[in-house]
Protein backbone atom coordinates (compact mmCIF):
# COMPACT_ATOMS: atom_id res chain seq x y z
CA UNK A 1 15.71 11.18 25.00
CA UNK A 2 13.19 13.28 25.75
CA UNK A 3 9.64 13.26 23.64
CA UNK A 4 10.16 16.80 21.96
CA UNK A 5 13.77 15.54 20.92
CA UNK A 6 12.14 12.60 19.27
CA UNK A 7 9.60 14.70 16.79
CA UNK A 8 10.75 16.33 13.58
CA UNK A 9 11.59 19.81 13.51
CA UNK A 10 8.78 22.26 13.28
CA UNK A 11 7.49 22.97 9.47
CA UNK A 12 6.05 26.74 8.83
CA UNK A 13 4.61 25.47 5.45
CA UNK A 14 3.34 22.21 6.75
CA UNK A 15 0.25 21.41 9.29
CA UNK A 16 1.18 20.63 12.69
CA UNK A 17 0.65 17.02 13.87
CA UNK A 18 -1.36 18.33 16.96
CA UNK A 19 -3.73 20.47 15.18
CA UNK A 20 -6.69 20.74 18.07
CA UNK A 21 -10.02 21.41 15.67
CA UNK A 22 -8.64 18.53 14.18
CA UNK A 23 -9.42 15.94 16.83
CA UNK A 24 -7.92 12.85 15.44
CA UNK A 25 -4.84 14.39 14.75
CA UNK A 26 -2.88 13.59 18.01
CA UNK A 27 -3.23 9.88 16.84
CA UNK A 28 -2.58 9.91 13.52
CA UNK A 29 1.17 10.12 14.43
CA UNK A 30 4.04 7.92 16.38
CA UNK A 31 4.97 9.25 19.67
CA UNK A 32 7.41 6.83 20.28
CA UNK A 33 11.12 6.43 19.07
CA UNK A 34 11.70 4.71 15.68
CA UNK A 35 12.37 0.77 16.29
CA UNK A 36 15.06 -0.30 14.21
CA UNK A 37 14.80 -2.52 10.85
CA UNK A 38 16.75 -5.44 12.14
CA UNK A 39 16.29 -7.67 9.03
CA UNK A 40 15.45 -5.10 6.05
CA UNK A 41 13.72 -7.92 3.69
CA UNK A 42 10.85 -8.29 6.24
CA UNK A 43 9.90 -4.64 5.65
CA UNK A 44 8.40 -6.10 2.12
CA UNK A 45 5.96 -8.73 3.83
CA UNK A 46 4.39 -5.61 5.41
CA UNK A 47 4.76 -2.49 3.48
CA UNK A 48 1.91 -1.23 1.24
CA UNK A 49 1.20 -3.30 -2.50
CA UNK A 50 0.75 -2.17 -5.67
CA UNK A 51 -2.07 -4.75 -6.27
CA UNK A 52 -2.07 -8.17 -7.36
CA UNK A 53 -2.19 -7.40 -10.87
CA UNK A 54 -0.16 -5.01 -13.27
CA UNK A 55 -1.69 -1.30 -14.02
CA UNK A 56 -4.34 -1.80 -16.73
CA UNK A 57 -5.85 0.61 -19.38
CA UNK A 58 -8.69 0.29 -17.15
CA UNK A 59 -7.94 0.73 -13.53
CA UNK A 60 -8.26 4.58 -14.63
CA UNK A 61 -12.02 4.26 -15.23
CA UNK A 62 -14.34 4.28 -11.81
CA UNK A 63 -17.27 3.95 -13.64
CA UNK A 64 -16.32 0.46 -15.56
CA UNK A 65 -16.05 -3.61 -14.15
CA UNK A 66 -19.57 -3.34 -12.26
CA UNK A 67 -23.00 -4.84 -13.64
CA UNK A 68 -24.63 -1.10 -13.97
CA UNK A 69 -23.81 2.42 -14.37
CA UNK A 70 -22.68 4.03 -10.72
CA UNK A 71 -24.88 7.06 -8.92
CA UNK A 72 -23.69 10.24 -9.51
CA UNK A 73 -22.06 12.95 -11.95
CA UNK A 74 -19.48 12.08 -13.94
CA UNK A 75 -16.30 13.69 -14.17
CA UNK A 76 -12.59 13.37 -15.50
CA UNK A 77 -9.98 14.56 -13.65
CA UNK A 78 -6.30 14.82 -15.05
CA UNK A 79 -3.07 16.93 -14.16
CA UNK A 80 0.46 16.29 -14.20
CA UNK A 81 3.06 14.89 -11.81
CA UNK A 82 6.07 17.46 -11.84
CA UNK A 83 9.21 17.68 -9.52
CA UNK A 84 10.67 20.54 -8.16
CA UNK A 85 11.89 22.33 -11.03
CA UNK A 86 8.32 21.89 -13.28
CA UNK A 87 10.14 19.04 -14.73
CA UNK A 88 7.34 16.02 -15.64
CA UNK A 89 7.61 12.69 -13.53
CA UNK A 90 6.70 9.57 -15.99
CA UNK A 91 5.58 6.26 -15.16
CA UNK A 92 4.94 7.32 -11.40
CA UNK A 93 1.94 4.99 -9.91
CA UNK A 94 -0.90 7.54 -8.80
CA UNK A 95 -3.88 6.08 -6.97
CA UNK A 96 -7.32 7.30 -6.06
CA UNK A 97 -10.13 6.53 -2.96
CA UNK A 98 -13.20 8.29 -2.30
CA UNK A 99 -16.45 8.66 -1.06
CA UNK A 100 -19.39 8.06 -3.76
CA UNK A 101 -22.00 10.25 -4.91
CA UNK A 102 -24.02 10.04 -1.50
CA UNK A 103 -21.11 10.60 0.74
CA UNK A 104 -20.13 6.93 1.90
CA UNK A 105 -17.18 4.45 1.49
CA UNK A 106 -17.16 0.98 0.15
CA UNK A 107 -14.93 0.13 3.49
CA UNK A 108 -16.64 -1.81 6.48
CA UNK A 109 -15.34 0.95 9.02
CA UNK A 110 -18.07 3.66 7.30
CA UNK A 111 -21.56 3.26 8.99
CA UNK A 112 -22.75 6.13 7.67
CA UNK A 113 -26.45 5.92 6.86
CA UNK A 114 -26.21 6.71 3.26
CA UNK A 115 -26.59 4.51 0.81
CA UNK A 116 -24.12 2.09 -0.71
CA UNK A 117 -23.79 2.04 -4.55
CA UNK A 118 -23.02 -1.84 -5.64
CA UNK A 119 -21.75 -0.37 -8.96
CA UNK A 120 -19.08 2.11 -7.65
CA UNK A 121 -15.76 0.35 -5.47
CA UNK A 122 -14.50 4.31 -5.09
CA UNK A 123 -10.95 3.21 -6.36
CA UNK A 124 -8.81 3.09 -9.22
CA UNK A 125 -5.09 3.35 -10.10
CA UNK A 126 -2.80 4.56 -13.24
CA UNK A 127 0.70 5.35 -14.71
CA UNK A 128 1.64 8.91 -15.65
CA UNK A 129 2.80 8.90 -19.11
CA UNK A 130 5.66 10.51 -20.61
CA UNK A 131 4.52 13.82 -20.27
CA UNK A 132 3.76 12.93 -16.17
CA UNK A 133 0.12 13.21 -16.84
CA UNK A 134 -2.38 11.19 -14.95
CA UNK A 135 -6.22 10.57 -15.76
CA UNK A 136 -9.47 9.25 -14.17
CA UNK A 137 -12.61 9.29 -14.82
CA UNK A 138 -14.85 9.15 -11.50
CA UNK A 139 -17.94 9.98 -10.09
CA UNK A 140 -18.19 12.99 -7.89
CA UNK A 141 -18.28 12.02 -3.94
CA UNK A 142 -20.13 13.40 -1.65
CA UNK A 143 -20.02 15.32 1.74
CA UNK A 144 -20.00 13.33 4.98
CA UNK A 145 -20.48 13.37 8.22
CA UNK A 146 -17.51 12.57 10.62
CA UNK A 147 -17.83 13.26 13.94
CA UNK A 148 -15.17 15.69 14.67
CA UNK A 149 -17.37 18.27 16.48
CA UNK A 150 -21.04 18.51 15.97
CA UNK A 151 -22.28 19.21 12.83
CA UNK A 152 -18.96 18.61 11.54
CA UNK A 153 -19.22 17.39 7.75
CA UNK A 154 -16.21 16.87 5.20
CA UNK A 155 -16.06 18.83 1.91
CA UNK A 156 -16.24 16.43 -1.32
CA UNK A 157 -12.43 15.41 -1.54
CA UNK A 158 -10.55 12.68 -3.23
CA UNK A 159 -7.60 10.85 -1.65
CA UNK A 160 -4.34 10.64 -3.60
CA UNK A 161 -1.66 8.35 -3.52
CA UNK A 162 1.88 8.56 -5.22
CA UNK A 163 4.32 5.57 -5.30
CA UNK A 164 7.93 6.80 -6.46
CA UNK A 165 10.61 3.65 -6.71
CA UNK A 166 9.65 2.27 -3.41
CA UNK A 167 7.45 2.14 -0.78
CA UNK A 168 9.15 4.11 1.46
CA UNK A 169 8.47 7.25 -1.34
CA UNK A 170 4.79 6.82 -0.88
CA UNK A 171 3.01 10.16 -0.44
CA UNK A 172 -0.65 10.59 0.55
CA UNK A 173 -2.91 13.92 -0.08
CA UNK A 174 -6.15 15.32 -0.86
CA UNK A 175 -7.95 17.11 -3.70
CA UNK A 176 -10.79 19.61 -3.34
CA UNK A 177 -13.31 20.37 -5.73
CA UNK A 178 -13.45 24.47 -6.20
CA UNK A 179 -16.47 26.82 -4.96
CA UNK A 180 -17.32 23.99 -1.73
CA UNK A 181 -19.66 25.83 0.64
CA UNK A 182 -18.13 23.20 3.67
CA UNK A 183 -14.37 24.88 3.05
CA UNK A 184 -14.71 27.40 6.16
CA UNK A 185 -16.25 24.44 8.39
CA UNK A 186 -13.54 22.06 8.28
CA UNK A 187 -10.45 21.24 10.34
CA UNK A 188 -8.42 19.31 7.75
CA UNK A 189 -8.06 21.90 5.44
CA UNK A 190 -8.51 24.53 7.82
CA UNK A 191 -5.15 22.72 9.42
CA UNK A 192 -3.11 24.24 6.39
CA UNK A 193 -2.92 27.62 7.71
CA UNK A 194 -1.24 28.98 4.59
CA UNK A 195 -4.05 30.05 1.91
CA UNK A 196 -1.80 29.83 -0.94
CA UNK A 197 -0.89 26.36 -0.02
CA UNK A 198 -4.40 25.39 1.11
CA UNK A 199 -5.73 26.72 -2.44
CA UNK A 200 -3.11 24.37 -4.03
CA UNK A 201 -5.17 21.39 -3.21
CA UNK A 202 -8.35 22.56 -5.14
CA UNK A 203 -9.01 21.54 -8.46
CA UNK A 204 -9.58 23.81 -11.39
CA UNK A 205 -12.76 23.48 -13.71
CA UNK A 206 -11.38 23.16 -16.95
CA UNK A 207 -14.45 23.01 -19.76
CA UNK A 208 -11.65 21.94 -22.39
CA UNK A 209 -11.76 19.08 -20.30
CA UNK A 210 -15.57 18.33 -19.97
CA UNK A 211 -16.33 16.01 -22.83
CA UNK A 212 -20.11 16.55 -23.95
CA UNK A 213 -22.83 14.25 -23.00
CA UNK A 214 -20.43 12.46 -20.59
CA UNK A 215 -18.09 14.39 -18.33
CA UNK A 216 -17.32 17.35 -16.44
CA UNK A 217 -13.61 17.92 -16.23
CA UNK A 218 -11.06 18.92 -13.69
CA UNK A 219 -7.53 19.80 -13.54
CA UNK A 220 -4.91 19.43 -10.61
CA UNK A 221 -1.18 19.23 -11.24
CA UNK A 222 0.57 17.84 -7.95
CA UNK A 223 3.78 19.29 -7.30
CA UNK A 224 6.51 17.31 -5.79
CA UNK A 225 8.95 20.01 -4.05
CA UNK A 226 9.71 23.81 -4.18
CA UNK A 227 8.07 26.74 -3.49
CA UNK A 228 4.77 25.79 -5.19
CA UNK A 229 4.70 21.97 -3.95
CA UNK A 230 1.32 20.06 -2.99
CA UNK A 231 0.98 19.28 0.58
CA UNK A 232 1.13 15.93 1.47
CA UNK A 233 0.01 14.35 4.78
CA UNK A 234 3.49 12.76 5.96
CA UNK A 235 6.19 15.56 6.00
């Protein structure tokens, strides 16, 4: 079979894999044939986990389980999980990972120069309830360098994951924070080439949201399918 038979059918409203400004982007996917799931069980000794634990009323909080009080501004951000048709998606597991406030990851791979913050992990994990809402309160990352082309620095973003009934429904995206001078400069959202799409991964300020003396808040609904769905990373 040839290599172009074994890739998925171009995507108008998606990225392409091979998107050039975006120079890790020829790796990120398999060029190779699909090997076949001899014994299906094994897939479960090394698919993705939902953690060791079950969901607590806390995994929601970024700012809670260290000694101090993390670096940073404070902010809640909350939205709802909605299919196709607008209808809300309950007890789906969304996680979060980011950057903290000075731009670096609690992951041994990031050697940026900035500063670790021992009270800040950069993850955390809930259940949307019965109205497919999801909340966290976080700290606000910052920008980063990343080596793409010079100068080349990401935009504050925070990753999102969504687990449906099984691994195999896991979906990974990003979130943008609105008004980000770095938006023009960089390749991954740059890669979305469709500005109504691209704008759908930017959160809204919402002051309802903000809760004085404490928080800033944000609002992004993801969208699961249809004409106004959030762009994942995986088509």
């Amino acid at each position: 079979m040839a290599e172009a038979d074994r890739r998925p059918p171009p995507d108008p409203d998606h990225p392409d894999r091979d998107y050039p400004p975006y120079r890790s982007s020829a790796l990120r996917h398999p060029k190779q044939a699909p090997l076949p799931v001899v014994d299906p069980e094994a897939v479960e000794l090394t698919g993705p986990v939902f953690g060791v634990t079950d969901v607590s009323a806390l995994d929601n909080d970024l700012t809670l389980g260290q000694t101090g009080e993390p670096a940073g501004q404070r902010i809640t951000i909350t939205g709802r999980v909605l299919d196709r048709t607008g209808r809300p998606l309950a007890g789906q597991l969304v996680e979060i990972w980011q950057a903290n406030a000075a731009g670096r990851y609690a992951h041994d791979l990031d050697q940026h120069p900035a500063p670790l913050d021992p009270n800040f992990t950069g993850s955390g994990r809930c259940l949307t309830d019965s109205d497919g809402e999801y909340n966290f309160t976080t700290i606000r990352p910052g920008a980063y360098p990343w080596r793409n082309h010079l100068n080349a620095w990401r935009p504050a973003h925070i990753h999102f994951s969504l687990f449906g009934t099984a691994f195999t429904q896991r979906m990974v995206t990003q979130m943008y924070f609105p008004g980000d001078p770095l938006f023009p400069y960089d390749p991954v959202l740059r890669s979305v080439t469709d500005q109504s799409a691209r704008d759908r991964l930017v959160a809204v300020y919402d002051h309802d949201l903000s809760l004085p003396e404490w928080t800033l808040g944000y609002r992004w609904d993801i969208v699961l399918g249809g004409p106004a769905r959030t762009l994942f990373e995986d088509r």
